[in-house]
N, C-alpha and C. Protein backbone atom coordinates (compact mmCIF):
# COMPACT_ATOMS: atom_id res chain seq x y z
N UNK A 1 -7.99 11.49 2.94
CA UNK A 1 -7.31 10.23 2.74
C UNK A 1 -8.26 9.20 2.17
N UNK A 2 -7.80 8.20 1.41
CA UNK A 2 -8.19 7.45 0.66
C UNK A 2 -8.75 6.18 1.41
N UNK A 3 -9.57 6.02 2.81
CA UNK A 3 -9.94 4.84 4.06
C UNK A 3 -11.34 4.11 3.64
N UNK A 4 -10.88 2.86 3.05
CA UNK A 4 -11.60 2.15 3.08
C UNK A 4 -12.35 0.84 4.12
N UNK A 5 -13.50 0.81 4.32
CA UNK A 5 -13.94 -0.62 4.56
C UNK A 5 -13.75 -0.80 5.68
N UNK A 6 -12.76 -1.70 6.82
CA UNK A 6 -12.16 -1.67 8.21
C UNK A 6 -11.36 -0.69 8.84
N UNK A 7 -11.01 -0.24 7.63
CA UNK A 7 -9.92 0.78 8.33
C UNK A 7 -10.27 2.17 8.59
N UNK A 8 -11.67 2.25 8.43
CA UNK A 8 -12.51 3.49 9.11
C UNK A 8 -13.47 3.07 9.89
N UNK A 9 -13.49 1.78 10.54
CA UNK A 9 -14.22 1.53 11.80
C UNK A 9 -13.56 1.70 13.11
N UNK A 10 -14.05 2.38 13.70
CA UNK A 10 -13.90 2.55 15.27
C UNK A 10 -13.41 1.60 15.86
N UNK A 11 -13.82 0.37 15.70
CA UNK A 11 -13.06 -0.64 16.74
C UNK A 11 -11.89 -1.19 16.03
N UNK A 12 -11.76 -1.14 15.07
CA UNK A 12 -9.92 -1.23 14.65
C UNK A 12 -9.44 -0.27 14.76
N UNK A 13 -8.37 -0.16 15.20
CA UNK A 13 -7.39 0.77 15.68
C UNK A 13 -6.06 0.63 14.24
N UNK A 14 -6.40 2.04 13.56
CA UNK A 14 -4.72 1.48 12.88
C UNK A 14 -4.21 2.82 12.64
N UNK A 15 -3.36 2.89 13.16
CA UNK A 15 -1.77 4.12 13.22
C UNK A 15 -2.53 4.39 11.65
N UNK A 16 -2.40 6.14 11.44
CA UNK A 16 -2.48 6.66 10.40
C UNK A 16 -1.65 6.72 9.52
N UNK A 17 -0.41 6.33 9.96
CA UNK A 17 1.20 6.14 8.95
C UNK A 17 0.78 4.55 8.06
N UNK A 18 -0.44 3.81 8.82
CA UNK A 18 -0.84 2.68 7.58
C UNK A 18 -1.67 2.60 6.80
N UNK A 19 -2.69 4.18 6.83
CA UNK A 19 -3.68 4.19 6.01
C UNK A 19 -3.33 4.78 4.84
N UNK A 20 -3.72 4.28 3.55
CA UNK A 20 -2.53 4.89 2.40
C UNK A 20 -4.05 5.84 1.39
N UNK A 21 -3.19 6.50 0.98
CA UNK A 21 -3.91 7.85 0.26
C UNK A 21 -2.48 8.23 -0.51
N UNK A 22 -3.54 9.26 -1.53
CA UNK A 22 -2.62 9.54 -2.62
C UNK A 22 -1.71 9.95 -2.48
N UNK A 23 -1.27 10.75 -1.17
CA UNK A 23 0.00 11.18 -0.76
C UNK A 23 0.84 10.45 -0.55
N UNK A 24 1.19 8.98 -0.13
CA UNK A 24 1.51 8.30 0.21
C UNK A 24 2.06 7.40 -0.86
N UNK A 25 0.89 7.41 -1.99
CA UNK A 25 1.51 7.10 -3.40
C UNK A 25 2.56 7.76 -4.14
N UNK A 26 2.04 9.24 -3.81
CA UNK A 26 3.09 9.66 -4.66
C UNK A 26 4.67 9.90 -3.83
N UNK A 27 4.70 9.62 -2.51
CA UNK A 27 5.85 9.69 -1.54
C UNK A 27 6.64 8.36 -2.06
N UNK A 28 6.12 7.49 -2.62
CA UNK A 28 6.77 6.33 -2.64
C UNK A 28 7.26 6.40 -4.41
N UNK A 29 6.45 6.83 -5.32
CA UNK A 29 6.66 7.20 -6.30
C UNK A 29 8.35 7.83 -6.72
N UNK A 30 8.24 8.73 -5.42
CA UNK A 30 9.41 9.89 -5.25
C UNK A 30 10.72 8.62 -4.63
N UNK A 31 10.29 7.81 -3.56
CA UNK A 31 11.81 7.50 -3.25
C UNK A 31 11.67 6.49 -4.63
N UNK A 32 11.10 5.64 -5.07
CA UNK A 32 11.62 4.79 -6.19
C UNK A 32 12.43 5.63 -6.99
N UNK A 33 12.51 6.78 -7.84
CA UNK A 33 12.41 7.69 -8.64
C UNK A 33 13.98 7.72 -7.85
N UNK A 34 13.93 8.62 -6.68
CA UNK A 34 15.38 8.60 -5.82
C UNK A 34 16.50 7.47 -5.60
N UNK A 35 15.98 6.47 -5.31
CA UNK A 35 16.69 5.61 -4.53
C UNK A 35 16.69 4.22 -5.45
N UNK A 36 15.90 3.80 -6.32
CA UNK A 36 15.85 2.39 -7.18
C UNK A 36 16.96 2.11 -7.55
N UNK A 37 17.66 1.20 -7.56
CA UNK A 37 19.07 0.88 -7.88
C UNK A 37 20.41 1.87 -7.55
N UNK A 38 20.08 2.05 -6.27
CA UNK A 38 21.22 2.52 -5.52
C UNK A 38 21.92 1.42 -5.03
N UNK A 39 23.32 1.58 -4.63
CA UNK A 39 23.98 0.85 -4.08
C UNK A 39 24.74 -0.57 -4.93
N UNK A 40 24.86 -0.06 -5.98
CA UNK A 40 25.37 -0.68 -7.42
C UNK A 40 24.44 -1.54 -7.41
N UNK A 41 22.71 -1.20 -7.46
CA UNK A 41 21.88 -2.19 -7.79
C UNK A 41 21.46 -3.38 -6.84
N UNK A 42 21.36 -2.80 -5.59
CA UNK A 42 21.28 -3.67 -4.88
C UNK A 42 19.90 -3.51 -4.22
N UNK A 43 19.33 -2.13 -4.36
CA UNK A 43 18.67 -1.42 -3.64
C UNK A 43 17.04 -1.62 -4.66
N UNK A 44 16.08 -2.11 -4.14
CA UNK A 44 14.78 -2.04 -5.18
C UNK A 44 13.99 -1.13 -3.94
N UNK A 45 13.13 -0.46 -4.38
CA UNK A 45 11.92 0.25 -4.25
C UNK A 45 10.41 -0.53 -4.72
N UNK A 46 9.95 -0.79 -3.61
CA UNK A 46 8.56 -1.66 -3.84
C UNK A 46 7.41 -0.39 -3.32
N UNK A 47 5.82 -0.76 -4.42
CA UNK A 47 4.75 0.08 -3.42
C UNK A 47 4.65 -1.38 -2.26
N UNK A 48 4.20 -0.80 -0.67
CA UNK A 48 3.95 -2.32 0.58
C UNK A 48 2.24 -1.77 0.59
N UNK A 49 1.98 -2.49 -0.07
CA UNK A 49 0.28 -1.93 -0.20
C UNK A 49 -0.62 -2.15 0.84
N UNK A 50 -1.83 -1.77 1.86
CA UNK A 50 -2.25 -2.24 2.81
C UNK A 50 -3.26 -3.25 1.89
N UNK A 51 -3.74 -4.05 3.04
CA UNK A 51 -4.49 -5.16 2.56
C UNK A 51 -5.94 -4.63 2.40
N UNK A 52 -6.65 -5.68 1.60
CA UNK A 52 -7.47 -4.94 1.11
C UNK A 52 -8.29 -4.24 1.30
N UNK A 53 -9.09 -4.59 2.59
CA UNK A 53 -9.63 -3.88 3.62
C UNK A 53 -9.39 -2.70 4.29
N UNK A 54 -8.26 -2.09 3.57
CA UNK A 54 -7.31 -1.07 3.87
C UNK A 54 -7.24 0.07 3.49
N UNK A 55 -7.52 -0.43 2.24
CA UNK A 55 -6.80 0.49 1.22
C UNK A 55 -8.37 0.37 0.00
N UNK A 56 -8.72 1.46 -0.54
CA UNK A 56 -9.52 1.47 -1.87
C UNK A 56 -9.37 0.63 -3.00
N UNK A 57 -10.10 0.31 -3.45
CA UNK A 57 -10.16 -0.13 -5.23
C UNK A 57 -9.27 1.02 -5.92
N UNK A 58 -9.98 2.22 -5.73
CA UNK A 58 -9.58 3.20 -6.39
C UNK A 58 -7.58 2.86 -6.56
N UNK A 59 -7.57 3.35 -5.13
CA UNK A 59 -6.34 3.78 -4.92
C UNK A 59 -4.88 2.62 -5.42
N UNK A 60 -5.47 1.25 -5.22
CA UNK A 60 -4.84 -0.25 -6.17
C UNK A 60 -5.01 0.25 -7.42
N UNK A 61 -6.35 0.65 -8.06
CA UNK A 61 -6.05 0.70 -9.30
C UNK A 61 -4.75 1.82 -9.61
N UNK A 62 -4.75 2.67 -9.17
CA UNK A 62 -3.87 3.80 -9.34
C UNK A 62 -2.34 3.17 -9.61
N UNK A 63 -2.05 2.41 -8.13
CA UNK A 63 -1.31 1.64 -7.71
C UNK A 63 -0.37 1.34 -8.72
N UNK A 64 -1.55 0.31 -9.48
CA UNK A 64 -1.16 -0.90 -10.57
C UNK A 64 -0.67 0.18 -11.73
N UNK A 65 -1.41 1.06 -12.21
CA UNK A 65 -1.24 1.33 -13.25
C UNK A 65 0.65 2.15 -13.11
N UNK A 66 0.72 2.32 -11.94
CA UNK A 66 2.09 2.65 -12.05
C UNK A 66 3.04 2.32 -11.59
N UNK A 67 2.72 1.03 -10.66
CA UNK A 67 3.50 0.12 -11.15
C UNK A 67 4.22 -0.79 -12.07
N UNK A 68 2.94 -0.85 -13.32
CA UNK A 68 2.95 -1.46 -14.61
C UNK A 68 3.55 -0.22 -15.41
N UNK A 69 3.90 1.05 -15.13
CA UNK A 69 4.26 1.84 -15.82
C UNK A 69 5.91 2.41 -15.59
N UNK A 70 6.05 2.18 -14.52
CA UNK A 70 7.68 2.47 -14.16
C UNK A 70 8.14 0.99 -13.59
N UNK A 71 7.83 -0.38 -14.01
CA UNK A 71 8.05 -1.24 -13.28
C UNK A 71 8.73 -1.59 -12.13
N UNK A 72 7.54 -1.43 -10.80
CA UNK A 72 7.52 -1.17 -9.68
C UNK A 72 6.47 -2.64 -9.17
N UNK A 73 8.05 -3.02 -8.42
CA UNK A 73 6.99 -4.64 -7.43
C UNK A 73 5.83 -3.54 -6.31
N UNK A 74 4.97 -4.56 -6.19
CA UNK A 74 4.11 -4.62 -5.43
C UNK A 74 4.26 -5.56 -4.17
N UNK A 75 4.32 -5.49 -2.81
CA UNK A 75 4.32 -6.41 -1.83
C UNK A 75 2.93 -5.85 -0.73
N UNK A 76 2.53 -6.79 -0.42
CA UNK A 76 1.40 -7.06 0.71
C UNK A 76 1.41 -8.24 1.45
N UNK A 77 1.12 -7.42 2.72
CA UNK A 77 1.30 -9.24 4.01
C UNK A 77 -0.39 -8.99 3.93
N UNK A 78 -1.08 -10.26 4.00
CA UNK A 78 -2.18 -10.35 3.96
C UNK A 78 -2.59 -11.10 5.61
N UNK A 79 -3.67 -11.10 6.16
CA UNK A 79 -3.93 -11.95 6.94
C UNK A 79 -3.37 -11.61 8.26
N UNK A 80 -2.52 -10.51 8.70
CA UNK A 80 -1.68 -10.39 10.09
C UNK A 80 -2.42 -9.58 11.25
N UNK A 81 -3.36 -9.38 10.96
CA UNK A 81 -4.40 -8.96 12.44
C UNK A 81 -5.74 -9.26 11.74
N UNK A 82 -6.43 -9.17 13.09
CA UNK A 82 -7.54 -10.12 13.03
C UNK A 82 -8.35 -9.29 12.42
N UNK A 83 -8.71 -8.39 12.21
CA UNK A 83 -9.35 -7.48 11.13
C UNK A 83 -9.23 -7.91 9.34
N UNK A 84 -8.12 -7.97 9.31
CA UNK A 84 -8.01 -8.80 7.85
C UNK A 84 -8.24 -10.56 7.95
N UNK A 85 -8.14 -11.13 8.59
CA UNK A 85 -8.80 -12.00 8.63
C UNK A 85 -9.84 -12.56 8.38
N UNK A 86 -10.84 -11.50 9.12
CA UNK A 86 -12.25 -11.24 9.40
C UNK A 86 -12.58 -11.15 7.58
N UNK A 87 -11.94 -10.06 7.35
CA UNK A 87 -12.37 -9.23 5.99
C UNK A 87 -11.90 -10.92 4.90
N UNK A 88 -11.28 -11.39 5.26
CA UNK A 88 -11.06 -12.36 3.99
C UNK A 88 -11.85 -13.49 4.56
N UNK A 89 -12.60 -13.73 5.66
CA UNK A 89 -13.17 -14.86 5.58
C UNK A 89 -14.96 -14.51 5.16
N UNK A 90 -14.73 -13.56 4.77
CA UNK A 90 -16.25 -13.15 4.73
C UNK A 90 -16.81 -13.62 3.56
């Protein structure tokens, strides 16, 4: 898996269903692909990216480029446990 920065330290604790790796990219890849404008268009498919401390350079860049390629929003909560906090006041 793709664990950057806080989110491979021991004293943060984070559920492995939030650490994102390429599998995870391409799982989301798949429901956009499935599900994007289902429901006579009511329905969008976003990547929910972890924050930055989270998640790789690498794996954003990846991100972006396919997002910018199947135009696909991007959403991130920034700032919601004290670990990202930490990481943005540094």
């Amino acid at each position: 898996m793709d664990q950057p920065r806080y989110a491979t330290q021991e004293e943060t604790f984070m559920h492995e269903g939030l650490i994102e790796g390429e599998e995870y990219l391409e799982n989301s890849i798949e429901c956009f692909e499935k599900y994007e404008g289902m429901g006579d268009g009511r329905v969008e498919v976003w990547f929910g990216a972890r924050t930055p401390g989270g998640a790789s350079e690498n794996l954003y860049r990846k991100m972006v480029k396919e997002a910018r390629s199947r135009n696909i929003g991007v959403t991130m909560h920034c700032a919601e446990v004290k670990a990202d906090r930490e990481f943005f006041c540094i």
